[in-house]
Protein backbone atom coordinates (compact mmCIF):
# COMPACT_ATOMS: atom_id res chain seq x y z
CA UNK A 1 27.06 -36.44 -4.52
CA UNK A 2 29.02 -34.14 -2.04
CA UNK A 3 26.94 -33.39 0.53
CA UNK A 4 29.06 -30.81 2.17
CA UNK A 5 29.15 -27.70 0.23
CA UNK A 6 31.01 -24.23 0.60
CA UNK A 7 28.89 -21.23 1.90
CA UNK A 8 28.89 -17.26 0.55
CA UNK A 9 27.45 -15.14 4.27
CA UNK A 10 29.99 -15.39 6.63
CA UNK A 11 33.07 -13.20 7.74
CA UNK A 12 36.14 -13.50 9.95
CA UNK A 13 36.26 -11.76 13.36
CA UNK A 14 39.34 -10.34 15.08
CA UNK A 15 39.42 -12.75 17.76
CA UNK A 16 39.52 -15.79 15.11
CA UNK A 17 36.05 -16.45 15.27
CA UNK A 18 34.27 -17.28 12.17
CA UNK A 19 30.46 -15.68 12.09
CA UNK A 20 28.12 -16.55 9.74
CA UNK A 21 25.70 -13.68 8.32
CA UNK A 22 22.94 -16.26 6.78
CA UNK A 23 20.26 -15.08 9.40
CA UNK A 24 19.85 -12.61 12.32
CA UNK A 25 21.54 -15.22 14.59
CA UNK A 26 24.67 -14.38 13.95
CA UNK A 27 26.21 -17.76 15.15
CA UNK A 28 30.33 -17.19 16.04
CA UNK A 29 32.11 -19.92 15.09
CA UNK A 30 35.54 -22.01 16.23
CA UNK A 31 36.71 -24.57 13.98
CA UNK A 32 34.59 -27.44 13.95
CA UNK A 33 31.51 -25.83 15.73
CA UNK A 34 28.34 -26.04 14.47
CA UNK A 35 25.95 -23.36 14.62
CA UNK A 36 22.30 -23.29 16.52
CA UNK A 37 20.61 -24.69 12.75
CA UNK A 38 23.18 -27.71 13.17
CA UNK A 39 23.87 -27.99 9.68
CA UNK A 40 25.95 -25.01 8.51
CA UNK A 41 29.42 -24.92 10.59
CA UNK A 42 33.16 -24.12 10.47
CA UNK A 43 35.19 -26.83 8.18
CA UNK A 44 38.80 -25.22 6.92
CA UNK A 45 38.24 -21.77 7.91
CA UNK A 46 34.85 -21.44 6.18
CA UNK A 47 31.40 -21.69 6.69
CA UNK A 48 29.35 -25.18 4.91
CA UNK A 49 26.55 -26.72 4.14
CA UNK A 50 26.36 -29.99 5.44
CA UNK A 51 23.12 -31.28 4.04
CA UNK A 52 23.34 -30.21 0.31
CA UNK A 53 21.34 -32.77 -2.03
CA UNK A 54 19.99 -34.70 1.30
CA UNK A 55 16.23 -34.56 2.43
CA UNK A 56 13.73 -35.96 5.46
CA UNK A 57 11.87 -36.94 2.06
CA UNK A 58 9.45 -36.47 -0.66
CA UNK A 59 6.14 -36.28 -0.79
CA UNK A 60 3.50 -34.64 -3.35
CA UNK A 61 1.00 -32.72 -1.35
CA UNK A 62 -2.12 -30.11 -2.35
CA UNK A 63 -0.63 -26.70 -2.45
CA UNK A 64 -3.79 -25.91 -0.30
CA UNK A 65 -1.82 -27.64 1.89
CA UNK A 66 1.22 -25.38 2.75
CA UNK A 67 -0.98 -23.51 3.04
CA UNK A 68 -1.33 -21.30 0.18
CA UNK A 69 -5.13 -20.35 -1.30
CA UNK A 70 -4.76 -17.98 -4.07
CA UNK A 71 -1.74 -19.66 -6.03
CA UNK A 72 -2.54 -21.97 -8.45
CA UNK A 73 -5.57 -23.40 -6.33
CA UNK A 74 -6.19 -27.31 -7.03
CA UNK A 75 -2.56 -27.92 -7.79
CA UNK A 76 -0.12 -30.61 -6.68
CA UNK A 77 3.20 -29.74 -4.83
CA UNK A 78 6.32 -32.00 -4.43
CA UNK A 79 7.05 -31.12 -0.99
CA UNK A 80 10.52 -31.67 1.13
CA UNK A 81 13.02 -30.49 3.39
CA UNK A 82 16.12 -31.64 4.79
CA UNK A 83 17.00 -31.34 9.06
CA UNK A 84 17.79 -28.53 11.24
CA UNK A 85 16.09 -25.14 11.40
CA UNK A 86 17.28 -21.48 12.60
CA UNK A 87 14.40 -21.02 15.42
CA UNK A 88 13.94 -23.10 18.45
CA UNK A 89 10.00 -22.65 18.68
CA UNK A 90 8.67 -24.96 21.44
CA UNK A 91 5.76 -25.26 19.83
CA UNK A 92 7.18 -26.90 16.17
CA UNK A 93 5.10 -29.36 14.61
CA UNK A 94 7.88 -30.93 12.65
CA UNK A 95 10.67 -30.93 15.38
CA UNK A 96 11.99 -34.37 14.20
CA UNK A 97 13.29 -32.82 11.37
CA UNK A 98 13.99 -29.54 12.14
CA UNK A 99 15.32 -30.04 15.54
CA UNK A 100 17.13 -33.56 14.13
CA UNK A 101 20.89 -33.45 14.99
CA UNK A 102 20.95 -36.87 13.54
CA UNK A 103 22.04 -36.87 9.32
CA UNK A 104 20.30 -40.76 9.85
CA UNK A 105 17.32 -38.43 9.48
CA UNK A 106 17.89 -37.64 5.70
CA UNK A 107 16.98 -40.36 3.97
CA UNK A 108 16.91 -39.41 0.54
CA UNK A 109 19.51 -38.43 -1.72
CA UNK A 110 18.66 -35.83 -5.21
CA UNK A 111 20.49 -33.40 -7.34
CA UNK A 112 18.53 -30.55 -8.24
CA UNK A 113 17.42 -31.63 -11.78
CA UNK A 114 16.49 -35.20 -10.48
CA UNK A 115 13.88 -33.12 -7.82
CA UNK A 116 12.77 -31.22 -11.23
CA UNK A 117 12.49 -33.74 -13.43
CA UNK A 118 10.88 -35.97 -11.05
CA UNK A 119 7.99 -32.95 -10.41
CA UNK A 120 7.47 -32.21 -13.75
CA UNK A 121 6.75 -36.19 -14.70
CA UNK A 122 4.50 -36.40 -11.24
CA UNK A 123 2.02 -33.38 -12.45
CA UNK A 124 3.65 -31.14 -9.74
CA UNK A 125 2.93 -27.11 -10.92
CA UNK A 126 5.93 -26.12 -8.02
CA UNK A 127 8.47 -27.16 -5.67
CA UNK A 128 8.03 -26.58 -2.25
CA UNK A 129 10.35 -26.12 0.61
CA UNK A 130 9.32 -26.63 3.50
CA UNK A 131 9.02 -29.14 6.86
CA UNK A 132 12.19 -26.81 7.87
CA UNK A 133 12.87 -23.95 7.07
CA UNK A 134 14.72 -23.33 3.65
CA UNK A 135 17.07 -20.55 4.84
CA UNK A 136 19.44 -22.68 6.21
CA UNK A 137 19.52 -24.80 3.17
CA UNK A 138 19.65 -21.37 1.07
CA UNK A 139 21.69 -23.17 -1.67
CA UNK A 140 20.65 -25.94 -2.40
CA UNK A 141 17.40 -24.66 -2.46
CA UNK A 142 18.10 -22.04 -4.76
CA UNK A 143 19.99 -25.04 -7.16
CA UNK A 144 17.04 -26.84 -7.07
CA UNK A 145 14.85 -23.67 -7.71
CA UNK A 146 17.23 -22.81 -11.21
CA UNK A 147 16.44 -26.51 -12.45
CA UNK A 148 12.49 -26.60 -11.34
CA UNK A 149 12.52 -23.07 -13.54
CA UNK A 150 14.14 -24.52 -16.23
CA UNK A 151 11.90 -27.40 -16.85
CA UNK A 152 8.52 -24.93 -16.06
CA UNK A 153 8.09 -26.04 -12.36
CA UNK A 154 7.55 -22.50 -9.79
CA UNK A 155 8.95 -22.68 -6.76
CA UNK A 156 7.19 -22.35 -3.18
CA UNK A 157 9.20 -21.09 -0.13
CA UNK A 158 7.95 -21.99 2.98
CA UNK A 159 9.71 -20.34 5.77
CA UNK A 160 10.00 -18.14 8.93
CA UNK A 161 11.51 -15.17 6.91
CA UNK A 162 14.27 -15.42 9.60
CA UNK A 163 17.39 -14.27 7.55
CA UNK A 164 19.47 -11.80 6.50
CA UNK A 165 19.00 -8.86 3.93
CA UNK A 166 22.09 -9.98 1.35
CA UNK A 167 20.88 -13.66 1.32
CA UNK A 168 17.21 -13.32 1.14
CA UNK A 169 17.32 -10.79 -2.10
CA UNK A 170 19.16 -13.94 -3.55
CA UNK A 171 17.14 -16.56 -1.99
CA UNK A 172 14.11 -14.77 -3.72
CA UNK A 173 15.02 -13.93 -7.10
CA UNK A 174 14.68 -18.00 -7.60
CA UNK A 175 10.98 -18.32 -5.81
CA UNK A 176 7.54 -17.58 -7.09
CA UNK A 177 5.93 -18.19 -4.15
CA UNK A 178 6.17 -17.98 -0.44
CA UNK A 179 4.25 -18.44 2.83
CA UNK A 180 5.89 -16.80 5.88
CA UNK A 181 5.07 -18.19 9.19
CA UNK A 182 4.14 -15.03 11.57
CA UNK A 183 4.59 -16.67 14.30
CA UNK A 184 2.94 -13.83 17.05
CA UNK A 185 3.42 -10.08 17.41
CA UNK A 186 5.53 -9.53 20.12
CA UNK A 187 8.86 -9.56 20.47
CA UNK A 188 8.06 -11.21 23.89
CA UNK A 189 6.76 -14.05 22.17
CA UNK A 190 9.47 -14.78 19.45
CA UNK A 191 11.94 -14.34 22.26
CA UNK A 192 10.53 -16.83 25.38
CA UNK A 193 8.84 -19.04 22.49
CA UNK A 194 10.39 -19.06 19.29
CA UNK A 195 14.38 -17.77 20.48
CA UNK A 196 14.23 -15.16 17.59
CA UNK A 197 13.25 -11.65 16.96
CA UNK A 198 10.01 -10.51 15.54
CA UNK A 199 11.69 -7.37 13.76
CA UNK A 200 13.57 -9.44 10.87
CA UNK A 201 10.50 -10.90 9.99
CA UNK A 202 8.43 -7.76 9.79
CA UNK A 203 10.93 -6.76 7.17
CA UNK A 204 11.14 -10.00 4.83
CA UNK A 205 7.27 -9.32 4.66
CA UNK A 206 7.84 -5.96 3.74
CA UNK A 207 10.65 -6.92 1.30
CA UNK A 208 8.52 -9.32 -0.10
CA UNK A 209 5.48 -7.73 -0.75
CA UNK A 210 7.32 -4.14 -1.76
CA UNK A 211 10.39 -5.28 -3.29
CA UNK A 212 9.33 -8.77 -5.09
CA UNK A 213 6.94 -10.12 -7.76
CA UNK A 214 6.78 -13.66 -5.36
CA UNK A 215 3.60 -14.24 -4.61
CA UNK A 216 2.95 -13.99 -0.33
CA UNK A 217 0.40 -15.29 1.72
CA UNK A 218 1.03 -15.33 5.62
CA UNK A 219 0.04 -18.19 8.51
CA UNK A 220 -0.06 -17.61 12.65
CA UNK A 221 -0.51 -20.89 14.80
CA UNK A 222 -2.85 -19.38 17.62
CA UNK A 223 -1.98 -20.96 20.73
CA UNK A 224 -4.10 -20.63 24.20
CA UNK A 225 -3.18 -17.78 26.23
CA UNK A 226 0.28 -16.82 23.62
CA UNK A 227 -0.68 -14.72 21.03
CA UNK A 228 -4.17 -15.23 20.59
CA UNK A 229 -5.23 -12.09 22.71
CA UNK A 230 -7.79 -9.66 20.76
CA UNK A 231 -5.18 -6.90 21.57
CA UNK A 232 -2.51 -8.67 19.78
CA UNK A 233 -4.97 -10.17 17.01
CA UNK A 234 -5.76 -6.63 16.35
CA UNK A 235 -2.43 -5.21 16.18
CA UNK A 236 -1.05 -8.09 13.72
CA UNK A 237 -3.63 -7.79 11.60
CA UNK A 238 -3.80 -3.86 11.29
CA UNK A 239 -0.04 -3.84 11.01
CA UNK A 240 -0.83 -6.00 7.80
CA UNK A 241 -3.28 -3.88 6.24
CA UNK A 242 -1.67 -0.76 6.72
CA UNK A 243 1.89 -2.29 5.69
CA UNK A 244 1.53 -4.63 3.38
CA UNK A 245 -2.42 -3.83 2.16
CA UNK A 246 -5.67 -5.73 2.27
CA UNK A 247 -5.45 -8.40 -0.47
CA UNK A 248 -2.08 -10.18 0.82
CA UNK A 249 -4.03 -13.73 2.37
CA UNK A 250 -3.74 -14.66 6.06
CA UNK A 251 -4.31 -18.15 7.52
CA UNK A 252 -5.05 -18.59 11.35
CA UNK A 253 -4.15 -22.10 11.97
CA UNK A 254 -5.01 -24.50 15.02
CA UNK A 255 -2.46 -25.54 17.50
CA UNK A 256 -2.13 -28.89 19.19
CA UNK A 257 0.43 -29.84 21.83
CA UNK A 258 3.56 -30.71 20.83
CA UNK A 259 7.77 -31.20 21.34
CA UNK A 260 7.88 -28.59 24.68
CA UNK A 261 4.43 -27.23 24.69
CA UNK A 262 2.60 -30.40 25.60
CA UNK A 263 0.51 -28.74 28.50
CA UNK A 264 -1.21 -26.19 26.17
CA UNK A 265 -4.62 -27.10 25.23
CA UNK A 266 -5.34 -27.68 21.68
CA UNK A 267 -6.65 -24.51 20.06
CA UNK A 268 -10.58 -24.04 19.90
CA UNK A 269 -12.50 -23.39 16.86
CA UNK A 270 -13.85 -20.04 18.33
CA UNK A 271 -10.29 -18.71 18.86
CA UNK A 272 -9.83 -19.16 15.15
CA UNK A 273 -13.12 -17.78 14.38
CA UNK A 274 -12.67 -14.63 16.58
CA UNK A 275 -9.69 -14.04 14.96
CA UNK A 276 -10.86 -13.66 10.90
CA UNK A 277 -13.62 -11.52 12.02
CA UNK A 278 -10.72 -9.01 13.67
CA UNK A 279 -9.06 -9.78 10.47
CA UNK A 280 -11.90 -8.45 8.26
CA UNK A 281 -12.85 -5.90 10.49
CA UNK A 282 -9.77 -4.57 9.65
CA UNK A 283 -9.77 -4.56 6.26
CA UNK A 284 -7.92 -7.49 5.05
CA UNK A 285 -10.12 -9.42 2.21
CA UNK A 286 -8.60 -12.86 2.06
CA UNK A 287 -8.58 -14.20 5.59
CA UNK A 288 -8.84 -18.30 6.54
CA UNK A 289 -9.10 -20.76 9.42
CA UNK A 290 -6.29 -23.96 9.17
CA UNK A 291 -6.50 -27.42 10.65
CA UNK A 292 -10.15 -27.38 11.65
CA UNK A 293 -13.39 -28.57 10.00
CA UNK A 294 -14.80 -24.90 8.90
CA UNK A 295 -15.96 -24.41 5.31
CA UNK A 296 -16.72 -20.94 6.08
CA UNK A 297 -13.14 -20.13 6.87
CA UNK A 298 -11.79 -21.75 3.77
CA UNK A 299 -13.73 -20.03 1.14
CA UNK A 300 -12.73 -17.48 -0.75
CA UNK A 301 -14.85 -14.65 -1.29
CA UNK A 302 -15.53 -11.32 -3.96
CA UNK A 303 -14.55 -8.47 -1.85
CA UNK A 304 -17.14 -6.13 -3.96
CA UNK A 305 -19.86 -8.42 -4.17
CA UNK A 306 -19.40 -11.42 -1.99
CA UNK A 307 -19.75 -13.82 -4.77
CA UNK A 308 -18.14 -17.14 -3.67
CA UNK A 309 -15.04 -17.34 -5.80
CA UNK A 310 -13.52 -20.38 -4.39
CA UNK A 311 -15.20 -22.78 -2.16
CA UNK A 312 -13.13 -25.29 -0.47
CA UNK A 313 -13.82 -28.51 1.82
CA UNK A 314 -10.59 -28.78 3.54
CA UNK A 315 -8.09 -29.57 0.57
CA UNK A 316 -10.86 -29.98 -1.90
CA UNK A 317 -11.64 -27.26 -3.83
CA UNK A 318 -15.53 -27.67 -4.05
CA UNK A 319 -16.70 -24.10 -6.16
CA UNK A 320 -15.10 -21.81 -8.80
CA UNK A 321 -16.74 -18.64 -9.91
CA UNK A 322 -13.13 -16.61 -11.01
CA UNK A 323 -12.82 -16.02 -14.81
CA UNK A 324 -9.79 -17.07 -17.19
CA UNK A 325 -8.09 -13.96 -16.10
CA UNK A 326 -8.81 -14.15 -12.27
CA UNK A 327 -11.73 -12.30 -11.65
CA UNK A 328 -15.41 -12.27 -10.43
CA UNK A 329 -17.96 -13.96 -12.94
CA UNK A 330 -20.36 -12.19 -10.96
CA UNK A 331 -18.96 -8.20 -11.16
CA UNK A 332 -15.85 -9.06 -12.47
CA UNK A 333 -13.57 -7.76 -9.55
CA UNK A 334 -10.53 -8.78 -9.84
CA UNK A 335 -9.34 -11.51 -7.28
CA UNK A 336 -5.63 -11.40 -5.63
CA UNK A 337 -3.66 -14.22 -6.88
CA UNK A 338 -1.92 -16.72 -9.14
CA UNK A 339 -4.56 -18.20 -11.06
CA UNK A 340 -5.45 -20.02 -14.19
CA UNK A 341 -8.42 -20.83 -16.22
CA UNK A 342 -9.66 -23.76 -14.38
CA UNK A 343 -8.38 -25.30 -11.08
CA UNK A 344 -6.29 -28.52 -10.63
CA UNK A 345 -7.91 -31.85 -9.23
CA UNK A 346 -5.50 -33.15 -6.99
CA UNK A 347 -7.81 -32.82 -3.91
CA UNK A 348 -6.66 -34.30 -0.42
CA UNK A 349 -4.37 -36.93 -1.68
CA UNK A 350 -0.65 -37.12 0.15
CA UNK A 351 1.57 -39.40 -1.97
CA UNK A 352 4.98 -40.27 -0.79
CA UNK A 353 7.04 -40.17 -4.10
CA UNK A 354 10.99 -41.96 -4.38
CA UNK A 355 13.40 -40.05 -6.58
CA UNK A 356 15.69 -42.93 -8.30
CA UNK A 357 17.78 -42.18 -11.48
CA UNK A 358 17.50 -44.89 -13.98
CA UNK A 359 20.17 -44.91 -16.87
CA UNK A 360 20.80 -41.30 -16.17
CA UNK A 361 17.26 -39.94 -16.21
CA UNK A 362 15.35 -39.36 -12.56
CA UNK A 363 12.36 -40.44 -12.17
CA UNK A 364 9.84 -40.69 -9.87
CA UNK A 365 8.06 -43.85 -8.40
């Protein structure tokens, strides 16, 4: 398989400069140069892809997992990504791949029908991509994303919503699904932290809830004495309701140190806790606690009547009281969400899966 593949958003400069448009980076390019995502750079005048049909792996996960809790609750994921990433965020939690300059890194080799096929006969409902971010492997996500739909497998983006307005109205008429890391709510923040803007991403959430059928659910890491202030708490989540309205999920997940932010302590379960109630306070009705031990936080609940509609136990999903057509047995409110009759079993399981093609068919094992 060709790993190195042409590229669509990029334009010549005056000065001979190549720049590619992908995302609100804006990397300028001489021949040879790579730009800050390390894996889309200047070959024979033109921007490519350098890491098309390579991946950091494969592993089927619960979609509880990524985390999303009102799309297709129960379900199993086949999860991967591939190296590099278009934010340096001291804080990443997978900076061996996404901050890997090495291609050693990518480990496995798959054509887009092989990663479908090999979902569909592991008893994965979707695709994610994910462990870096997708946008700077736009197309051979969006390959694998045709095939996935073509043999009934959705698609799951999950991403920083760093990128461009041309290339994300592409990137998203292939996914059914997204969560979209929020990382703070300052442009302070994305700047000293992340080395990105917080504007762009404002606006793929707005694109995506206002201009998309994908389904969006949204995740901030607090971290001590960053962006887990009430003031900010309370602006990011009132920017939410009023922009985006009440039923669109948010996850506050836990910190812990890691790659260049080893001297912050790991986030406490109070921070978390502190920060649904200023969720529900204002107004949002689908609001959850990550990476701690908090039942509480993980349960979804009737707005109108309270009714528990989906208890969870970390990945487990413990309690169902929706109806066949997503709503409250109780008052029969309707619940936000992708959701069918019953949900899946999968649980907590992690399973590392090998794509291999034998006699022309992939399979997994």
């Amino acid at each position: 398989m060709n790993t190195v593949v042409p590229t669509r958003y990029w334009h010549a400069l005056g000065d001979g400069r190549i720049q590619c448009d992908l995302c609100p980076r804006f990397c300028t390019l001489q021949e040879g140069q790579q730009g800050l995502c390390f894996v889309r750079g200047r070959r024979d005048d033109r921007i490519v892809l350098s890491t098309y049909g390579r991946s950091s792996g494969f592993c089927i996960d619960p979609i509880e997992k990524k985390p999303l809790h009102h799309f297709l609750p129960g379900s199993a994921v086949l999860s991967f990504g591939t190296a590099g990433c278009n934010l340096s965020c001291r804080f990443c939690q997978n900076w061996d791949m996404s901050k890997s300059r090495e291609m050693e890194t990518l480990a496995d080799e798959a054509a887009p029908d092989a990663i479908a096929r090999a979902a569909q006969a592991s008893g994965c409902r979707s695709v994610a991509y994910t462990y870096n971010d997708p946008v700077i492997f736009h197309e051979y996500a969006i390959d694998v994303a045709q095939a996935c739909r073509e043999v009934g497998i959705k698609s799951v983006a999950v991403t920083a919503g760093y990128v461009c307005e041309e290339p994300r109205a592409e990137f998203y008429r292939f996914m059914d699904a997204a969560n979209v890391d929020l990382k703070g709510f300052t442009e302070r923040f994305y700047k000293r932290i992340c080395a990105g803007s917080l504007e762009p991403v404002l606006d793929t959430l707005r694109y995506l809830k206002h201009e998309t059928a994908v389904w969006l659910e949204i995740t901030t890491l607090l971290i001590p004495g960053e962006n887990d202030s009430e003031s900010e708490l309370d602006a990011l989540t009132q920017w939410i309701a009023g922009e985006l309205g009440p039923d669109v999920p948010l996850h506050f997940t836990a910190f812990h140190p890691d790659w260049k932010m080893m001297d912050k302590p790991p986030t406490p379960p109070a921070t978390l806790s502190r920060a649904r109630r200023i969720a529900l306070a204002n107004g949002l009705r689908y609001v959850y606690t990550g990476n701690v031990d908090d039942e509480e936080g993980g349960r979804t609940s009737c707005h109108h009547c309270g009714t528990t509609l989906i208890g969870r136990d970390w990945y487990h999903v413990t309690a169902w009281g929706l109806t066949d057509t997503g709503s409250c047995r109780r008052c029969a409110t309707a619940c936000a969400g992708v959701f069918e009759a019953a949900p899946g079993a999968w649980g907590a399981r992690r399973r590392l899966v090998v794509i291999r093609s034998v006699g022309g068919e992939p399979r997994a094992s």
